[in-house]
C-alpha atoms as a PDB file:
ATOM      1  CA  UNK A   1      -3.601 -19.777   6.805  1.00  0.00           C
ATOM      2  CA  UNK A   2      -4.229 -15.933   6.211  1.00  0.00           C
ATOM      3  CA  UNK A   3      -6.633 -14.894   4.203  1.00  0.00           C
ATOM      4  CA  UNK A   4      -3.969 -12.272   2.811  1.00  0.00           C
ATOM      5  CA  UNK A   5      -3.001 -14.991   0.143  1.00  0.00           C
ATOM      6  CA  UNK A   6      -6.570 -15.588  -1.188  1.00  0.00           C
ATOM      7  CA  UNK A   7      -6.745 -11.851  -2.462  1.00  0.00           C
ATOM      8  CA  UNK A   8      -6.074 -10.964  -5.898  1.00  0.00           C
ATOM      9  CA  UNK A   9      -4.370  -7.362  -6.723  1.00  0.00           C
ATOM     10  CA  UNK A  10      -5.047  -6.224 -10.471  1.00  0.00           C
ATOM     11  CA  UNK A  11      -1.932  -4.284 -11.992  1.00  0.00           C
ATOM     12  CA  UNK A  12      -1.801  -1.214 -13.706  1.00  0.00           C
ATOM     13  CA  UNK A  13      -1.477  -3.593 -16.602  1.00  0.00           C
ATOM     14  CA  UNK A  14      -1.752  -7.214 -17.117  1.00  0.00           C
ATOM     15  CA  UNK A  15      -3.593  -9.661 -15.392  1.00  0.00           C
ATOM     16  CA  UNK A  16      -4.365  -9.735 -11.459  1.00  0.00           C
ATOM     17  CA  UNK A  17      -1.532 -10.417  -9.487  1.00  0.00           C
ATOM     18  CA  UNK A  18      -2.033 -13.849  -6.818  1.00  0.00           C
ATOM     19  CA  UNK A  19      -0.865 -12.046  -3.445  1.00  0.00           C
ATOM     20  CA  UNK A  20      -0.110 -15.471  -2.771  1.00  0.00           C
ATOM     21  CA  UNK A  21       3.320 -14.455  -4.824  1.00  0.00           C
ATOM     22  CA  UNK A  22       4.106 -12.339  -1.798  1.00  0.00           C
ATOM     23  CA  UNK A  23       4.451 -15.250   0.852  1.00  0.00           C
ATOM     24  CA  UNK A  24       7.150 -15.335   2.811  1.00  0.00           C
ATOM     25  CA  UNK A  25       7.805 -11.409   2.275  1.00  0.00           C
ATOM     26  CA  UNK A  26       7.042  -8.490   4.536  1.00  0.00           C
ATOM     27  CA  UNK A  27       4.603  -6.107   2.833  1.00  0.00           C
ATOM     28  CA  UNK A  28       3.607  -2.473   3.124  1.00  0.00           C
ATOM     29  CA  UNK A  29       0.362  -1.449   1.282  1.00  0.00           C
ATOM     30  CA  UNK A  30      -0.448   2.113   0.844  1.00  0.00           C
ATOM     31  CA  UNK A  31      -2.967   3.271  -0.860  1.00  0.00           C
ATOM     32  CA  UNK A  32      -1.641   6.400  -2.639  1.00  0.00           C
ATOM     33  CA  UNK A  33      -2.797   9.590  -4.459  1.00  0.00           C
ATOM     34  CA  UNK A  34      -0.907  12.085  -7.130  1.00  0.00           C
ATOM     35  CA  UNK A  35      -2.349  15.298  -6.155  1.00  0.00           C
ATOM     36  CA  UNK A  36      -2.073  15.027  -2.390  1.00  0.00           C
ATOM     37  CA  UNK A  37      -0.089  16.867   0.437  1.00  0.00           C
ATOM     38  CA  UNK A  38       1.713  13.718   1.046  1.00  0.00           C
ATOM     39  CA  UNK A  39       2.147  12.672  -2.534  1.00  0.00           C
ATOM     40  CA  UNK A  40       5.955  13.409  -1.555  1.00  0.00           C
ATOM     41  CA  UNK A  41       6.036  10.091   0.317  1.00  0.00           C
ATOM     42  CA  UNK A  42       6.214   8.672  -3.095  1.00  0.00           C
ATOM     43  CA  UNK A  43       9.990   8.913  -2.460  1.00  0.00           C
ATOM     44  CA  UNK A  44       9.778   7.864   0.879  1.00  0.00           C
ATOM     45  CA  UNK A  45       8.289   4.622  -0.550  1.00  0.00           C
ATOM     46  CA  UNK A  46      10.558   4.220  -2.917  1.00  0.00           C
ATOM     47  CA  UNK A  47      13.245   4.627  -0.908  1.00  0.00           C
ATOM     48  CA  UNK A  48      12.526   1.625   1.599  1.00  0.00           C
ATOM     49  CA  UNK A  49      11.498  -0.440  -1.364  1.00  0.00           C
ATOM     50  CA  UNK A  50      15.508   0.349  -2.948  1.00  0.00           C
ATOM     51  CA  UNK A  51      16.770  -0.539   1.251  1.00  0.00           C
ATOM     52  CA  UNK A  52      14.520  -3.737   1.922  1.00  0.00           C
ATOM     53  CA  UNK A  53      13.914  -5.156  -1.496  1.00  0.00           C
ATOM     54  CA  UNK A  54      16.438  -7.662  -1.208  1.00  0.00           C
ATOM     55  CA  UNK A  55      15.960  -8.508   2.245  1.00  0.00           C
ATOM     56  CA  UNK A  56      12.379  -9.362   1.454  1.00  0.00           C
ATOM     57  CA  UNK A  57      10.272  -6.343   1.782  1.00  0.00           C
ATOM     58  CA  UNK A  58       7.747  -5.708  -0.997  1.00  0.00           C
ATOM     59  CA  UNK A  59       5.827  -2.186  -1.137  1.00  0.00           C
ATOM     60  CA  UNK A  60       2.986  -2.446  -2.849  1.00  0.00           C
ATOM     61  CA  UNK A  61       0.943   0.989  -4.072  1.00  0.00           C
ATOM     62  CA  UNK A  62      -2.997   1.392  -4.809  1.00  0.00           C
ATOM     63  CA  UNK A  63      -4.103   4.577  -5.977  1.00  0.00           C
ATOM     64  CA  UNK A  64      -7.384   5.851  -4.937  1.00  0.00           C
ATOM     65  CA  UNK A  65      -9.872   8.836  -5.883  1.00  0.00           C
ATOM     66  CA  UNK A  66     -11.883   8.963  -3.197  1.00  0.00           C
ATOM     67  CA  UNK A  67     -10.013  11.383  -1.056  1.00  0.00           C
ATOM     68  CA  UNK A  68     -10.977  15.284  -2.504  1.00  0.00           C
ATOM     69  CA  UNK A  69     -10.655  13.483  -5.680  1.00  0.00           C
ATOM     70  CA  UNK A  70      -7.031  13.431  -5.745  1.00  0.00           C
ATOM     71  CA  UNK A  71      -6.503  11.251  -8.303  1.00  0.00           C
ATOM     72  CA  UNK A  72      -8.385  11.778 -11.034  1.00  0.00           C
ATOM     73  CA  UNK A  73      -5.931  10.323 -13.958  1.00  0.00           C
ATOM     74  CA  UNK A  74      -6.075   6.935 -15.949  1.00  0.00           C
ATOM     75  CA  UNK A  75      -4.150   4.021 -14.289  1.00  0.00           C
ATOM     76  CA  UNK A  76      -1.427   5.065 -17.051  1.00  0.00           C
ATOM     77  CA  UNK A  77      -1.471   8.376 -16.363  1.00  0.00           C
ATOM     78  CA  UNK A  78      -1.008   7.525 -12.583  1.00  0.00           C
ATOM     79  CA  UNK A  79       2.201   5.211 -13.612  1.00  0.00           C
ATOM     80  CA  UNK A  80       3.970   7.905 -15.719  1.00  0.00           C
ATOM     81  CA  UNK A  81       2.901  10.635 -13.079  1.00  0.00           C
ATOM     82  CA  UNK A  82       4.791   7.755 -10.309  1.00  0.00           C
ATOM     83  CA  UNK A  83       7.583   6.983 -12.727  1.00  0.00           C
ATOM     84  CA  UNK A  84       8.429  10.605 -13.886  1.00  0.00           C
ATOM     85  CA  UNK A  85       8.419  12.492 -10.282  1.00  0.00           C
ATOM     86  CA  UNK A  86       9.274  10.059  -8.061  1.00  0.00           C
ATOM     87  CA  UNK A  87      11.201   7.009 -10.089  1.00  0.00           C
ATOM     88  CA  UNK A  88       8.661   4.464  -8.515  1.00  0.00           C
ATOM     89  CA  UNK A  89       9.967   1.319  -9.040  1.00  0.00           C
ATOM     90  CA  UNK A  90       7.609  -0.874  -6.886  1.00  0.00           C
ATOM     91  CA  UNK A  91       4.418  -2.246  -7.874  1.00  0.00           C
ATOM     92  CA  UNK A  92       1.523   0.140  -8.340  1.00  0.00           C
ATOM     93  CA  UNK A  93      -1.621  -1.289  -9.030  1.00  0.00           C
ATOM     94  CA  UNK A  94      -4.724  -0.558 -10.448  1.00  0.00           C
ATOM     95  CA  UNK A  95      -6.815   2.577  -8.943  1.00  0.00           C
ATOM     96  CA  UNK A  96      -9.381   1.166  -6.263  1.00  0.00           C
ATOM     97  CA  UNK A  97     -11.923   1.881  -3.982  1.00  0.00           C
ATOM     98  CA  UNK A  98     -10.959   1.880  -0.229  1.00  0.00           C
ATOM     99  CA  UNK A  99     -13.969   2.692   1.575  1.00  0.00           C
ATOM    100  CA  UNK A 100     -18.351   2.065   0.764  1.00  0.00           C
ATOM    101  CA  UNK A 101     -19.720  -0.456  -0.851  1.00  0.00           C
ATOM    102  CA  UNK A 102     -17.454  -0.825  -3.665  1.00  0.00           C
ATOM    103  CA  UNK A 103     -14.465  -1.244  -1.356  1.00  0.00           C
ATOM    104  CA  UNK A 104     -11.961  -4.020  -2.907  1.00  0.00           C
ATOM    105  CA  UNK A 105     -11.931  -6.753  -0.448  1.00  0.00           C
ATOM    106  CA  UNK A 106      -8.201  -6.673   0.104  1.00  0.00           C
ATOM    107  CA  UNK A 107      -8.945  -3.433   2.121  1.00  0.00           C
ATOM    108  CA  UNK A 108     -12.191  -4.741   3.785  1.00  0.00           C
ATOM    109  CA  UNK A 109      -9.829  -7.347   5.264  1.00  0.00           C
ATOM    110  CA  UNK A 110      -6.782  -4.758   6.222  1.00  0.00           C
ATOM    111  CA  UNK A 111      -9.487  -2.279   7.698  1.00  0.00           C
ATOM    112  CA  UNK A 112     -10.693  -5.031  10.150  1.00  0.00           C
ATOM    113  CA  UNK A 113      -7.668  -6.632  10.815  1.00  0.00           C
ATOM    114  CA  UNK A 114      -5.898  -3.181  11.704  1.00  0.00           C
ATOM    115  CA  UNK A 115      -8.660  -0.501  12.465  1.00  0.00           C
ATOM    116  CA  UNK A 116      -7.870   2.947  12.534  1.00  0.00           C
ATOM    117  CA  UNK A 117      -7.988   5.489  15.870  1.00  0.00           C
ATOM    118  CA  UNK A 118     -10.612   4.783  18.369  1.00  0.00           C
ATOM    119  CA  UNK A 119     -11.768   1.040  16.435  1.00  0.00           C
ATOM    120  CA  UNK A 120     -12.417   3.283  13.076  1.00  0.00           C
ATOM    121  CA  UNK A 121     -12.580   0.465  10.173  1.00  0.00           C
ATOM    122  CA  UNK A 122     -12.751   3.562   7.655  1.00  0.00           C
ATOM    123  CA  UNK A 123      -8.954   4.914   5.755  1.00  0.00           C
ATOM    124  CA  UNK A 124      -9.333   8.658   6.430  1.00  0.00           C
ATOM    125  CA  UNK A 125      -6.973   9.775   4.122  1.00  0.00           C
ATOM    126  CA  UNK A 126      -4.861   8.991   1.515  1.00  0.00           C
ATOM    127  CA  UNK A 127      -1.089   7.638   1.873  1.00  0.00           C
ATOM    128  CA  UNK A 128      -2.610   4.874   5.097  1.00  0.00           C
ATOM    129  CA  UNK A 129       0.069   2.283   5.131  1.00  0.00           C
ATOM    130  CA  UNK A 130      -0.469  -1.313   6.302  1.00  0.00           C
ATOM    131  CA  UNK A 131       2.707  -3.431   7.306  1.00  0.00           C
ATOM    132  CA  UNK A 132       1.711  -7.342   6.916  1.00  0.00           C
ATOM    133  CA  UNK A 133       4.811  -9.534   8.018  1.00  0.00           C
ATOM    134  CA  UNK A 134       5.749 -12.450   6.434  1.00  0.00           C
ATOM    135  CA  UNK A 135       3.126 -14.750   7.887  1.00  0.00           C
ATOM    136  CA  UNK A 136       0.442 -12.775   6.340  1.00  0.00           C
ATOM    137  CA  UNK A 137      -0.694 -11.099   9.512  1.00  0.00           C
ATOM    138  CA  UNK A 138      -0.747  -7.477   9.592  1.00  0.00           C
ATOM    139  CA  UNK A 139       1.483  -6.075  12.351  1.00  0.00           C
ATOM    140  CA  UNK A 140       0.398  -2.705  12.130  1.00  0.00           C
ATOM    141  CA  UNK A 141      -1.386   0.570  10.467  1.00  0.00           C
ATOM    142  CA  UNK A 142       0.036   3.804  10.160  1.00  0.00           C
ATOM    143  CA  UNK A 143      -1.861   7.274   9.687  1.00  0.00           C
ATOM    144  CA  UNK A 144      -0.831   9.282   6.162  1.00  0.00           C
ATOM    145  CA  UNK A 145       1.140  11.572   8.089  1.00  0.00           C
ATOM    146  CA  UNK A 146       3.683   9.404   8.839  1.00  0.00           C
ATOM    147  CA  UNK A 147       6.313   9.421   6.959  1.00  0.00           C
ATOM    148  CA  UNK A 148       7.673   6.544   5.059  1.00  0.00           C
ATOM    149  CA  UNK A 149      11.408   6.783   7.039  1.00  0.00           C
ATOM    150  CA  UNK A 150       9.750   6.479  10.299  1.00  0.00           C
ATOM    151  CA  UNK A 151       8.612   2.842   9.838  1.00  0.00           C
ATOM    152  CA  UNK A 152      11.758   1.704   9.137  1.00  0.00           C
ATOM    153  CA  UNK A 153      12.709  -0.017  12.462  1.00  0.00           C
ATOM    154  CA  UNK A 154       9.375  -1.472  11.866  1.00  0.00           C
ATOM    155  CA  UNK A 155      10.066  -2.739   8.815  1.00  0.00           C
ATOM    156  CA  UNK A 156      13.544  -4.238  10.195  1.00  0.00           C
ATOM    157  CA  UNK A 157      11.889  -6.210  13.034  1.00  0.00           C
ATOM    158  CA  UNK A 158       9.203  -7.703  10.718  1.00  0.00           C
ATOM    159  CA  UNK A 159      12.378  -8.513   8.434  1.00  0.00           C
ATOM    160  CA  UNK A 160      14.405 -10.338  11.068  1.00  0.00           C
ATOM    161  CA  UNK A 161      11.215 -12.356  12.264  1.00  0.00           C
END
C-alpha cells in the first residue's frame, strides 16, 4: 500500500482531510501562490478539474510563502483571492511549507518519490505539479512553467489505467 493514503491534508477550513478519500482517483497536487508569474495557471487548474472531475481526477491546491514571499495572505484571504479571479472550484488547502525543516510530510514523500532536474528533492518554484495515479504512485512531476493544458494527455492515460 502507498504511503499517499496515510497523509493527512488540512483544509482551508475544517478539519484535516484523510487523503485516503482520494483512492481510486488520479490526483494532481500543486502547490500554488497568488502573487506569482504563473498565478494564471489558476485557470489552467481549474479548467482540467471542470474536464476530469467526473472521470475521476481530483486537483488538489497548497499554497505556499516560501517562494519571494508570494503569498503572504490568510488561508481566507488566499480562498477569496482563488474564488474571485480564477472561480477555483477544487480543493485548496491550508498554506504549507514545501521545503526545510518544517516541510509537511506529504511533500517530503512527493519530493523523493518524484525528484526534480538532475535528482533535486527541493520544489524550486511555485506552481510544481505532482500527478499521482490512482494506485497512489506518483507518475510524474512537472516544472511551474508548464502549463496546466499540457498535462492533459497525461492526465487521460493515468485516467484510462
Amino acid at each position: 500500500m502507498t504511503p499517499l493514503y496515510d497523509f493527512e491534508a488540512q483544509p482551508m477550513s475544517g478539519p484535516p482531510v484523510p487523503l485516503s478519500q482520494y483512492r481510486g482517483k488520479v490526483l494532481l497536487i500543486v502547490n500554488t501562490a497568488s502573487a506569482c508569474g504563473f498565478t494564471p495557471q489558476f485557470a489552467g487548474l481549474e479548467e482540467l478539474h471542470q474536464r476530469y472531475a467526473d472521470q475521476g481526477l481530483a486537483v488538489l491546491g497548497f499554497p505556499c510563502n516560501q517562494f519571494g514571499r508570494q503569498d503572504p495572505g490568510s488561508n481566507e484571504e488566499i480562498a477569496r483571492f482563488c474564488q474571485r479571479n480564477y472561480g477555483v472550484s477544487f480543493p485548496m488547502m491550508a498554506k504549507i511549507d514545501v521545503n526545510g525543516p518544517e516541510a509537511t510530510p506529504l511533500y517530503r514523500w512527493l519530493t523523493a518519490e518524484a525528484p526534480g532536474l538532475l535528482g533535486s528533492k527541493a520544489i524550486k518554484w511555485n506552481f510544481t505539479k505532482f500527478l499521482v495515479g490512482r494506485d497512489g504512485q506518483v507518475i510524474r512531476r512537472y516544472a511551474p512553467q508548464d502549463a496546466p493544458q499540457k498535462l492533459a494527455s497525461d492526465i487521460e492515460a493515468a485516467l484510462a489505467r
